[in-house]
N, C-alpha and C. Protein backbone atom coordinates (compact mmCIF):
# COMPACT_ATOMS: atom_id res chain seq x y z
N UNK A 1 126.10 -170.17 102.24
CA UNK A 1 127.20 -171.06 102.54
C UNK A 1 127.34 -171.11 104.06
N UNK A 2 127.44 -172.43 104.48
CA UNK A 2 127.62 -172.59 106.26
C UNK A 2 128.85 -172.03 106.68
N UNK A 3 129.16 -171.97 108.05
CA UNK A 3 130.40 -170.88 108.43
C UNK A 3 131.17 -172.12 108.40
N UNK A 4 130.80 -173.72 109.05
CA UNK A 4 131.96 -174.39 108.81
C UNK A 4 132.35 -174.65 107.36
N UNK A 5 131.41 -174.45 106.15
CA UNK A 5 132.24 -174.88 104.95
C UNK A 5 133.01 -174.00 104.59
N UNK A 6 132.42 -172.44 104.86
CA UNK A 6 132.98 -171.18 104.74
C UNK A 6 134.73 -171.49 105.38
N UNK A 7 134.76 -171.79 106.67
CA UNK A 7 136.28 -172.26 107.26
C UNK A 7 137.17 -173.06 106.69
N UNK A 8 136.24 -174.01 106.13
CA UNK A 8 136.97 -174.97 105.18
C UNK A 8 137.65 -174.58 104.14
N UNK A 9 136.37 -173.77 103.67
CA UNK A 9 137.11 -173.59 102.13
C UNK A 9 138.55 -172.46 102.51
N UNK A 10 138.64 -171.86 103.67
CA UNK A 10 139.32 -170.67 103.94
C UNK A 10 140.43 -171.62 103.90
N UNK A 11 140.77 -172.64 105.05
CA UNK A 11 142.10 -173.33 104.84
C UNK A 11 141.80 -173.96 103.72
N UNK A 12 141.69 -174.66 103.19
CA UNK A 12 142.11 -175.59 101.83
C UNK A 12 142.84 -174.11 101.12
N UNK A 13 141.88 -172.87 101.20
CA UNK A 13 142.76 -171.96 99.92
C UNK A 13 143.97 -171.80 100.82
N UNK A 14 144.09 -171.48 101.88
CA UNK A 14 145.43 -170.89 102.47
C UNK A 14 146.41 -172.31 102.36
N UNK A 15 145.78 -173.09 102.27
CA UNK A 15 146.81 -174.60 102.31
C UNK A 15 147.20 -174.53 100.98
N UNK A 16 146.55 -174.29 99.73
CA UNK A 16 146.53 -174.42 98.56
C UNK A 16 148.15 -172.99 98.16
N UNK A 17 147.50 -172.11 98.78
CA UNK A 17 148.38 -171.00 98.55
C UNK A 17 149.89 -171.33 99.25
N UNK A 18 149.72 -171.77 100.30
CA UNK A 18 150.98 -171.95 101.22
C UNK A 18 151.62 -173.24 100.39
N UNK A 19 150.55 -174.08 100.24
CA UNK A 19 151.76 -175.53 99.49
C UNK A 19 152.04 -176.31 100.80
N UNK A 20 152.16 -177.73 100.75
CA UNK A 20 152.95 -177.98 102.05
C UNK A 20 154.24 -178.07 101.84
N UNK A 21 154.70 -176.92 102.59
CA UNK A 21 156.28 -176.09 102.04
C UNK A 21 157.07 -176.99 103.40
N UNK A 22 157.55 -178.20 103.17
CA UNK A 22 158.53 -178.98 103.95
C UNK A 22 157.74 -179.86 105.00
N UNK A 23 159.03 -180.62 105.34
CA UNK A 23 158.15 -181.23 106.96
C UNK A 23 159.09 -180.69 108.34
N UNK A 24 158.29 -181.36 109.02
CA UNK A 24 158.64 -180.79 110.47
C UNK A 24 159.96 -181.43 110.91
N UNK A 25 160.06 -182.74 110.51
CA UNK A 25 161.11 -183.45 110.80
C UNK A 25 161.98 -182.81 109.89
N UNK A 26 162.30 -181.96 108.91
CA UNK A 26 163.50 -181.44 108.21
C UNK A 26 163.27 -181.05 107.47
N UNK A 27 164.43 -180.04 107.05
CA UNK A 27 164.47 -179.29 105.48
C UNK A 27 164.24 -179.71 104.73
N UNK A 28 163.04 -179.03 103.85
CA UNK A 28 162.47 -179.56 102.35
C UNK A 28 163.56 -179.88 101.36
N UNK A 29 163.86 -181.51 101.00
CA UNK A 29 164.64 -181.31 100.11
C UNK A 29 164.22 -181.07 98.67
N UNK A 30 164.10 -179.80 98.13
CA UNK A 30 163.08 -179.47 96.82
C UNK A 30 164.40 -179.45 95.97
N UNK A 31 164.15 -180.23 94.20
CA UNK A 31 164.87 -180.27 93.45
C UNK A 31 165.93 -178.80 93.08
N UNK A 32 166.91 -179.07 93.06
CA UNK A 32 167.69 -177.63 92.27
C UNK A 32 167.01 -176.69 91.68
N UNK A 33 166.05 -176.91 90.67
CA UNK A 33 165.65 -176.97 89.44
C UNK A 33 164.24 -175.59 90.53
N UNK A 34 163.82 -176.23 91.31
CA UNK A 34 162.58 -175.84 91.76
C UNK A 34 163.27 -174.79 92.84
N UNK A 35 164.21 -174.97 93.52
CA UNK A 35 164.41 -174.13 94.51
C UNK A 35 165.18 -172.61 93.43
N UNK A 36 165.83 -172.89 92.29
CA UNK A 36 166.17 -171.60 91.62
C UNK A 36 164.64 -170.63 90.94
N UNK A 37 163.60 -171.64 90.96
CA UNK A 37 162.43 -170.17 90.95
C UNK A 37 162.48 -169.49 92.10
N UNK A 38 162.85 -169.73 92.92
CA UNK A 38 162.56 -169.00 94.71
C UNK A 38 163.44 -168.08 94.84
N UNK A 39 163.03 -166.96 95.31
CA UNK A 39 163.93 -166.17 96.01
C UNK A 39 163.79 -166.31 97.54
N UNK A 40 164.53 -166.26 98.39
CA UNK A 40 164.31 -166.22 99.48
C UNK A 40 165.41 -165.03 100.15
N UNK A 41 164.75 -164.49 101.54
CA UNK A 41 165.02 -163.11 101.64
C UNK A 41 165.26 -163.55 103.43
N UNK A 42 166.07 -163.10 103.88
CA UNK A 42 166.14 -163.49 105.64
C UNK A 42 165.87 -162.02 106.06
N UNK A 43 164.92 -162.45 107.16
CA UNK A 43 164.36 -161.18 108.12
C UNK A 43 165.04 -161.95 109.49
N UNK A 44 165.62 -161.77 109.82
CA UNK A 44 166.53 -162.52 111.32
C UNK A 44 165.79 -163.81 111.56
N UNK A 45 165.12 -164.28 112.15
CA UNK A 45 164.65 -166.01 112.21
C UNK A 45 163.88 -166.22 111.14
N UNK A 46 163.32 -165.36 110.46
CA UNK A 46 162.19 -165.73 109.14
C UNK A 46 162.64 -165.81 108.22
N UNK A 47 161.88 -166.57 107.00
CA UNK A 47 162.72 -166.06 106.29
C UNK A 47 161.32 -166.26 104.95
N UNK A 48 161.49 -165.22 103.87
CA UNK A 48 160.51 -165.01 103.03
C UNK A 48 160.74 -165.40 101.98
N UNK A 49 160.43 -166.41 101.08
CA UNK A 49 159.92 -167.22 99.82
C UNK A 49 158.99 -166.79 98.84
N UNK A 50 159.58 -165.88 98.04
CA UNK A 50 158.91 -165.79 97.31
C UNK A 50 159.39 -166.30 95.29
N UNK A 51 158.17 -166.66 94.58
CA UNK A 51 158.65 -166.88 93.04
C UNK A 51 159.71 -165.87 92.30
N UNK A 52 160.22 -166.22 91.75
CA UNK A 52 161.17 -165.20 90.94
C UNK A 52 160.97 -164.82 90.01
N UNK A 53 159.18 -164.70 89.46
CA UNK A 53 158.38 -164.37 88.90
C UNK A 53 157.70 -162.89 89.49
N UNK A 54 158.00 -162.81 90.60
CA UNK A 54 158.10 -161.09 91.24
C UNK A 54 156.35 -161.12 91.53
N UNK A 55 155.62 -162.00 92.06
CA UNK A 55 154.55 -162.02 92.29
C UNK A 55 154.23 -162.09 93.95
N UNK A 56 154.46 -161.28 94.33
CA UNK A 56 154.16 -160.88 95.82
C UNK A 56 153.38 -161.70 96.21
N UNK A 57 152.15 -161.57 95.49
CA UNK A 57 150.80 -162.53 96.34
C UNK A 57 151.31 -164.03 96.53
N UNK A 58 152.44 -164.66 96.30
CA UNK A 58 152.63 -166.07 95.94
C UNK A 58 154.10 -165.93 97.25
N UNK A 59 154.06 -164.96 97.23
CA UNK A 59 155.29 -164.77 98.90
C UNK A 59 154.46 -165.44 100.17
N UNK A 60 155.24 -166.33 100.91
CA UNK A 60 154.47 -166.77 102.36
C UNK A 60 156.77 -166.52 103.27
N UNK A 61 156.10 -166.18 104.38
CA UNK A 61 157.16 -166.28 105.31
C UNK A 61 157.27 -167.67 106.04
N UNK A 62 158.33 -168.29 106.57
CA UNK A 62 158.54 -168.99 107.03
C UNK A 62 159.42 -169.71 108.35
N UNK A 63 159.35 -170.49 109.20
CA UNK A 63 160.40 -170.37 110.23
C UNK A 63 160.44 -171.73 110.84
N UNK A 64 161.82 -172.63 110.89
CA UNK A 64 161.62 -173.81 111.23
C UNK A 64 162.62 -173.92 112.52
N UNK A 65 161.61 -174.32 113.67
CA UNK A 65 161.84 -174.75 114.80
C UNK A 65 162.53 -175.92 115.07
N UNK A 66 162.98 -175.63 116.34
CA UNK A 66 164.00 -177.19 116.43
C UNK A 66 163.80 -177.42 117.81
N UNK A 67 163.68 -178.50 118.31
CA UNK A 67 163.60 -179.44 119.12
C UNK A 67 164.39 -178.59 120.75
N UNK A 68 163.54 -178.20 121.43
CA UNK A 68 164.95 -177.71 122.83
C UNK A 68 165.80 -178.80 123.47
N UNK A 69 165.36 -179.73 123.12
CA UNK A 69 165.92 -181.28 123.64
C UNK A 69 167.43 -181.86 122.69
N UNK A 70 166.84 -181.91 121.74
CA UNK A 70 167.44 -182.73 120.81
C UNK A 70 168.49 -181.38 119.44
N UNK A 71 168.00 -180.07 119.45
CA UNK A 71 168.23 -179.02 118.63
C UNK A 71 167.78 -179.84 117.17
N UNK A 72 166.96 -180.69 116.65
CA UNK A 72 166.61 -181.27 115.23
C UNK A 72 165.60 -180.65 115.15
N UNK A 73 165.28 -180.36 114.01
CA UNK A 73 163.93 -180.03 113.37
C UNK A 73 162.99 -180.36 114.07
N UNK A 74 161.58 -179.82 114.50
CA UNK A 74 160.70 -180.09 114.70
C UNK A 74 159.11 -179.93 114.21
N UNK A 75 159.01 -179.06 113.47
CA UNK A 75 158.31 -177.49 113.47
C UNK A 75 158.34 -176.83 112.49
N UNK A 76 157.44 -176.49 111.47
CA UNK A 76 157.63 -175.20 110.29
C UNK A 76 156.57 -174.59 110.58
N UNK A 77 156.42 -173.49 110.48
CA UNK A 77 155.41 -172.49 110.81
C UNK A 77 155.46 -171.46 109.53
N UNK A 78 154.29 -171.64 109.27
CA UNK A 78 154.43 -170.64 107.49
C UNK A 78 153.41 -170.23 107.32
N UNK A 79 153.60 -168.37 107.49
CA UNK A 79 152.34 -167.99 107.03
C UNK A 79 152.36 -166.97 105.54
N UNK A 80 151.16 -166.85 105.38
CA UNK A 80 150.74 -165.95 104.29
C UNK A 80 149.49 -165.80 104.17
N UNK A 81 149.46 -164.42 102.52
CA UNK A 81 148.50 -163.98 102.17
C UNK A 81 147.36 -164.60 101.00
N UNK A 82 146.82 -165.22 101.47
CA UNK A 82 145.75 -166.08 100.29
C UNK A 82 144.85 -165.27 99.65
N UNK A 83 144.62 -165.26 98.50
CA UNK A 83 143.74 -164.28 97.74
C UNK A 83 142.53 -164.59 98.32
N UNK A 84 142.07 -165.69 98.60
CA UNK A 84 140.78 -166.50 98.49
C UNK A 84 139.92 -165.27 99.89
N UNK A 85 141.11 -164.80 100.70
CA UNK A 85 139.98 -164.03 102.07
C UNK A 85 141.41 -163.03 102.36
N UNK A 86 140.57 -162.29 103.69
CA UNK A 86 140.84 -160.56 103.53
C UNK A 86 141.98 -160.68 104.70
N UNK A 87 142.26 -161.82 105.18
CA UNK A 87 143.17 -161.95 106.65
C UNK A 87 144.73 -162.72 106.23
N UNK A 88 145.47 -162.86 107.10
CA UNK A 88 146.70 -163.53 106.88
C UNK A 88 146.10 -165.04 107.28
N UNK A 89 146.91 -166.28 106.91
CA UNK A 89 146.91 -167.47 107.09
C UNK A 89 147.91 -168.37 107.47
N UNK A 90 147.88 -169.14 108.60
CA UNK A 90 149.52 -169.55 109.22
C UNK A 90 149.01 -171.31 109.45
N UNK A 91 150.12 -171.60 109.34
CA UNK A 91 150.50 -173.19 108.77
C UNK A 91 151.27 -173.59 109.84
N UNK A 92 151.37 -174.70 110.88
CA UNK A 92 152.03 -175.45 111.45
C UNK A 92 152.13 -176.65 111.04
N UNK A 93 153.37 -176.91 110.83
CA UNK A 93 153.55 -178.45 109.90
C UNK A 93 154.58 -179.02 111.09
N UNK A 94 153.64 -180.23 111.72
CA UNK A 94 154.25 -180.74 113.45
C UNK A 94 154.78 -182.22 112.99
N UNK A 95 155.51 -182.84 113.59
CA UNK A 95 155.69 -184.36 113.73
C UNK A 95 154.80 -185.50 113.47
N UNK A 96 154.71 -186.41 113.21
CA UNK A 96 153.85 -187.58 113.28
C UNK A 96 153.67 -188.41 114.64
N UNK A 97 152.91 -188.79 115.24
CA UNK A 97 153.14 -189.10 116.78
C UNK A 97 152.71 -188.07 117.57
N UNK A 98 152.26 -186.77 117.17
CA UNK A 98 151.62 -185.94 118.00
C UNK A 98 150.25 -185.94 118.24
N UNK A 99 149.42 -185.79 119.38
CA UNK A 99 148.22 -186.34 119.72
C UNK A 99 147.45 -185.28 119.44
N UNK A 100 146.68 -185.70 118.42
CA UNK A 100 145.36 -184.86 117.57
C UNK A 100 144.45 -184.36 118.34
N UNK A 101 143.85 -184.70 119.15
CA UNK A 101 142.70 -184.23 120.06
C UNK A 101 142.67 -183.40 120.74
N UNK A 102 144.43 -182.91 121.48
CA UNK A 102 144.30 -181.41 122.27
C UNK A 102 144.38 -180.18 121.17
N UNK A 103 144.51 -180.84 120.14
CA UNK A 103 144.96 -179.73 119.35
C UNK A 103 146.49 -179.25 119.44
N UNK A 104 146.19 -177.98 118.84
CA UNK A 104 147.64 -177.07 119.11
C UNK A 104 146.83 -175.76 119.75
N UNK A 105 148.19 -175.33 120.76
CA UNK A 105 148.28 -173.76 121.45
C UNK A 105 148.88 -172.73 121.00
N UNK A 106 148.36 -171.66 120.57
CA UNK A 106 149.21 -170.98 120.84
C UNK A 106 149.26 -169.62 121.44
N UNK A 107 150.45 -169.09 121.63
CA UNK A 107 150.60 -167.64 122.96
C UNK A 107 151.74 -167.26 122.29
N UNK A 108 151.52 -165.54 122.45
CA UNK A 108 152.17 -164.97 122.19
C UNK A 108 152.93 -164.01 123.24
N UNK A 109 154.15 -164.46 123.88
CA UNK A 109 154.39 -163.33 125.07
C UNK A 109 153.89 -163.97 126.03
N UNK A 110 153.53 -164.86 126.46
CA UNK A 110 152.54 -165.63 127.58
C UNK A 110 150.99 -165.23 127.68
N UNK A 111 150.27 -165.23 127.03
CA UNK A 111 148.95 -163.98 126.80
C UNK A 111 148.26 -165.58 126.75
N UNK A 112 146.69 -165.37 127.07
CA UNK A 112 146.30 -166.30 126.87
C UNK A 112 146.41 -167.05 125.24
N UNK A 113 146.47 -168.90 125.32
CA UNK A 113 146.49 -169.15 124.63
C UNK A 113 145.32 -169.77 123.91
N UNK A 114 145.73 -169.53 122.45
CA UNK A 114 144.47 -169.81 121.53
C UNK A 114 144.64 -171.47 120.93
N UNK A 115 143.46 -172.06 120.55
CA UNK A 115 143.39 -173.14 120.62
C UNK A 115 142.66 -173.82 119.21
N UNK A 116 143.52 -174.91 118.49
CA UNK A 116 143.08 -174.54 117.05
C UNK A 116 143.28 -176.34 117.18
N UNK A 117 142.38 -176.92 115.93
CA UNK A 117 142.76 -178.43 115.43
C UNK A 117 143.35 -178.36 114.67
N UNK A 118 144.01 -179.85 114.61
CA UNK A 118 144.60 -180.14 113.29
C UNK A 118 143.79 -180.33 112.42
N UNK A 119 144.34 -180.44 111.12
CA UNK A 119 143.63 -180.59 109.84
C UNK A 119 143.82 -181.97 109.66
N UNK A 120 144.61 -182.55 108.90
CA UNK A 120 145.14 -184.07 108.20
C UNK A 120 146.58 -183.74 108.98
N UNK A 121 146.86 -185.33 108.96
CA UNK A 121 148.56 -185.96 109.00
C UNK A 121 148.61 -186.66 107.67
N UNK A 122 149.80 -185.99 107.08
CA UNK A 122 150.31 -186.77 105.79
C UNK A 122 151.37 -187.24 106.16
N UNK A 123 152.60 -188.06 104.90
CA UNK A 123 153.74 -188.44 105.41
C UNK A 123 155.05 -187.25 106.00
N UNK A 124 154.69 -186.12 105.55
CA UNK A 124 155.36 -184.84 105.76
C UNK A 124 155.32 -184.52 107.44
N UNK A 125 154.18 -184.77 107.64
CA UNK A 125 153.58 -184.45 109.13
C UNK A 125 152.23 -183.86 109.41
N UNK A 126 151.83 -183.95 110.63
CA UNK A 126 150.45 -183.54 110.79
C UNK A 126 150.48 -181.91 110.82
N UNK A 127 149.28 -181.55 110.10
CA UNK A 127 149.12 -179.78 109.69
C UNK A 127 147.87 -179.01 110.32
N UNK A 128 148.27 -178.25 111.07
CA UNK A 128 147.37 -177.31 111.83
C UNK A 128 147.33 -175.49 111.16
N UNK A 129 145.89 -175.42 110.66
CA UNK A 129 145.88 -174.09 110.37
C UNK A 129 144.85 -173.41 110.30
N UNK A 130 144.94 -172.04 110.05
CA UNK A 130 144.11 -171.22 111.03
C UNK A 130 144.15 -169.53 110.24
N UNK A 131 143.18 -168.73 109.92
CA UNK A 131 143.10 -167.08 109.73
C UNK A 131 144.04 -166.73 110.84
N UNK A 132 144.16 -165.99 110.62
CA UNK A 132 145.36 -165.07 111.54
C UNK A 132 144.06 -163.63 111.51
N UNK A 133 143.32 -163.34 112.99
CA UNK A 133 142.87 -161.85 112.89
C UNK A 133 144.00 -161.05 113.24
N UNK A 134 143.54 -159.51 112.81
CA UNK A 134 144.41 -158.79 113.16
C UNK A 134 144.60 -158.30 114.43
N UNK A 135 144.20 -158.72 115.53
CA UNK A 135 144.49 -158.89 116.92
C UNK A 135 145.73 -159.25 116.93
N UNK A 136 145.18 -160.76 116.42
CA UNK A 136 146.46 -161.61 116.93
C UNK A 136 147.81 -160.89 115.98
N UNK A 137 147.73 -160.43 114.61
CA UNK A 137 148.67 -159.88 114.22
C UNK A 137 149.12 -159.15 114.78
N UNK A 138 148.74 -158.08 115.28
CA UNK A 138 149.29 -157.27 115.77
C UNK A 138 150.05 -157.94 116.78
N UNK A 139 149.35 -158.80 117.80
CA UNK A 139 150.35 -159.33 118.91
C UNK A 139 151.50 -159.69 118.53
N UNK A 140 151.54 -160.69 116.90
CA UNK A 140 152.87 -161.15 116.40
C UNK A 140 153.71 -160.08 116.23
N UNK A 141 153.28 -159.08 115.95
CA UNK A 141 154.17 -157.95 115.23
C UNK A 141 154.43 -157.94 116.54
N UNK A 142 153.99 -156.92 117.41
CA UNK A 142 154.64 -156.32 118.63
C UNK A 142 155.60 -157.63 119.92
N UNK A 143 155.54 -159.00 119.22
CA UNK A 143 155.47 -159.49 120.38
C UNK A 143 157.22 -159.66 120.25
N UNK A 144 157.95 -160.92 121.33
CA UNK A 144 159.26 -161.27 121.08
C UNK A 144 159.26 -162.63 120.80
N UNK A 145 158.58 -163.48 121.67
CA UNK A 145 158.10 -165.15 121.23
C UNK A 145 156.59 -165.35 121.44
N UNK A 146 156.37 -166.37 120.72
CA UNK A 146 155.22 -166.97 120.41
C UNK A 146 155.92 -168.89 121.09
N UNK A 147 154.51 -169.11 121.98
CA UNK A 147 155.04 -170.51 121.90
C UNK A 147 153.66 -171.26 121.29
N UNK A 148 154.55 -172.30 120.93
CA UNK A 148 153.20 -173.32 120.21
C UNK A 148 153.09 -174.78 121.81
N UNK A 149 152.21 -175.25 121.67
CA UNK A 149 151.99 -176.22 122.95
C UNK A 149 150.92 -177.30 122.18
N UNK A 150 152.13 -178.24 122.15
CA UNK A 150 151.15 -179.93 121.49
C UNK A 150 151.38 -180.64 122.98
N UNK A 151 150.78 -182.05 122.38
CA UNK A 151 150.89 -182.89 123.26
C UNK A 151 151.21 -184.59 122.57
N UNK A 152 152.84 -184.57 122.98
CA UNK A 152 153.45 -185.61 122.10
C UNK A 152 153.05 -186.96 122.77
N UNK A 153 153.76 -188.17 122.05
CA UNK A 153 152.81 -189.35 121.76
C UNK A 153 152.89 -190.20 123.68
N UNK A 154 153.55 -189.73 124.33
CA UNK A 154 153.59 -190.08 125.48
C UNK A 154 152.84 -189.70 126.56
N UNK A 155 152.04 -188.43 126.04
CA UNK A 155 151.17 -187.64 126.71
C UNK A 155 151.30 -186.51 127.35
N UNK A 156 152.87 -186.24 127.17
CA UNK A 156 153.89 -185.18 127.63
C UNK A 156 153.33 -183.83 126.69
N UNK A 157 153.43 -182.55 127.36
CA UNK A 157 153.13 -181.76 126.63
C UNK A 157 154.56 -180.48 126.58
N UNK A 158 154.40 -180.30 124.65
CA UNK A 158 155.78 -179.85 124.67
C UNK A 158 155.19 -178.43 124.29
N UNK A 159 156.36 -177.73 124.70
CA UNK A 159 156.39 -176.10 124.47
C UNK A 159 157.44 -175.80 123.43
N UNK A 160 157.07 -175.18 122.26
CA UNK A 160 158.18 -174.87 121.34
C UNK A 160 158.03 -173.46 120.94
N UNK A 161 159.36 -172.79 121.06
CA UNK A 161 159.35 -171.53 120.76
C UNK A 161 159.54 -170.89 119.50
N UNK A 162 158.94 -170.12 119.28
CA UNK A 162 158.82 -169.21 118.27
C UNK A 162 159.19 -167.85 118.04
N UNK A 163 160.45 -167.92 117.71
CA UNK A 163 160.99 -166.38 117.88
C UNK A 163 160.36 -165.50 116.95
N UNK A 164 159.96 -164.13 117.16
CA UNK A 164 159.32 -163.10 116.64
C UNK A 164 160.44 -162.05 115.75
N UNK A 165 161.66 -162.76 115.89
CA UNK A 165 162.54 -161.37 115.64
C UNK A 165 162.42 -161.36 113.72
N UNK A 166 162.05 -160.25 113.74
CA UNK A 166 162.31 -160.14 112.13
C UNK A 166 160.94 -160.32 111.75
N UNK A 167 159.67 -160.66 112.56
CA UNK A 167 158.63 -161.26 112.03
C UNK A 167 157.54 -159.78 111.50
N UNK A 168 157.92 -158.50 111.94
CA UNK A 168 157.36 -157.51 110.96
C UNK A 168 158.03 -157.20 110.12
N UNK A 169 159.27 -157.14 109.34
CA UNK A 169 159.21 -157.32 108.48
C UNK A 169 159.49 -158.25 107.53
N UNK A 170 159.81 -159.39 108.12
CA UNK A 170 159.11 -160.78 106.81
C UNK A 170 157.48 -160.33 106.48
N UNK A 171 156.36 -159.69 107.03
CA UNK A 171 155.04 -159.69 107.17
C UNK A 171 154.86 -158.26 106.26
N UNK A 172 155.91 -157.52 106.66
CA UNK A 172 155.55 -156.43 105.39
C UNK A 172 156.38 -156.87 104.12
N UNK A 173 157.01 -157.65 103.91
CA UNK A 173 157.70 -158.09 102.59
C UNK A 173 156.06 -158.64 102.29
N UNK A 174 155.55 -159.39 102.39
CA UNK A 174 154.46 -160.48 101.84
C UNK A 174 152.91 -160.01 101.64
N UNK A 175 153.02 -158.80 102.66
CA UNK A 175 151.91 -158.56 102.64
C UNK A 175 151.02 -157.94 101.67
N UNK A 176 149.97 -157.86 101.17
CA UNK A 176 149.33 -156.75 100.16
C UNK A 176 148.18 -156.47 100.52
């Protein structure tokens, strides 16, 4: 198997596992009906989703960013544990109007930043995702913010923050 199909198939499972859990522009409005299987658990900015079927592996953490401009939604960032491979898997679900080609950044603490494509734009928003090594975990664990760095439809490039607080243990709730 080639390493790019090998990558592929890695996100489709982590996409598959994660779900596209909301859009960037706002809170998922998921039926009554669907949000009472969920438990959800707050770790200070995170917050952890899991079935109420008590199936850990089906837990992903989550955290939705808002605009420093405007304070609206901008941003969901959701990671988890996919059976399919041996690493964590993290989900940025960005705006529509954001320019595909620089990609997304990201830094943790100001550390150099890492540099990933998008996948598809649906009507939800365009989705960027990526293995999480345990480098970089660790940086999340130990760090305080993470910023993400697109480049919106004007050519302007935005910095959105990512608070870390609570983010080891939303990561040991989910993890296995």
């Amino acid at each position: 198997m080639s390493r790019a199909f090998r990558f592929s198939a890695v996100l489709l499972c982590a996409a598959s596992l994660l779900g596209v859990v909301g859009t960037a522009a706002a809170q998922s409005s998921s039926s009554q009906s669907a949000q009472d299987n969920v438990k959800i658990t707050h770790y200070n900015d995170w917050e952890v989703r899991c079935p109420k079927s008590g199936n850990k592996n089906e837990c992903e953490m989550t955290q939705l960013v808002k605009s420093p401009d405007s304070g609206k939604p901008i941003m969901r960032v959701v990671m988890g544990y996919p059976p399919q491979i041996d690493t964590a898997a993290m989900i940025f679900i960005l705006p529509l109007g954001t320019r595909l080609a620089p990609g997304v950044q990201l830094s943790v603490d100001g550390d150099q930043p890492r540099r990933f494509p998008f996948q598809i734009c649906l009507e939800q928003g365009c989705r960027a995702d990526f293995p999480i090594k345990n480098s970089l975990l660790n940086k999340l664990k130990h760090g305080h913010t993470a910023q993400v760095t697109i480049v919106g439809p004007k050519g302007d490039q935005i910095n959105l923050k990512v608070s870390l607080s609570g983010f080891t243990d939303a990561n040991n709730a989910i993890a296995h």
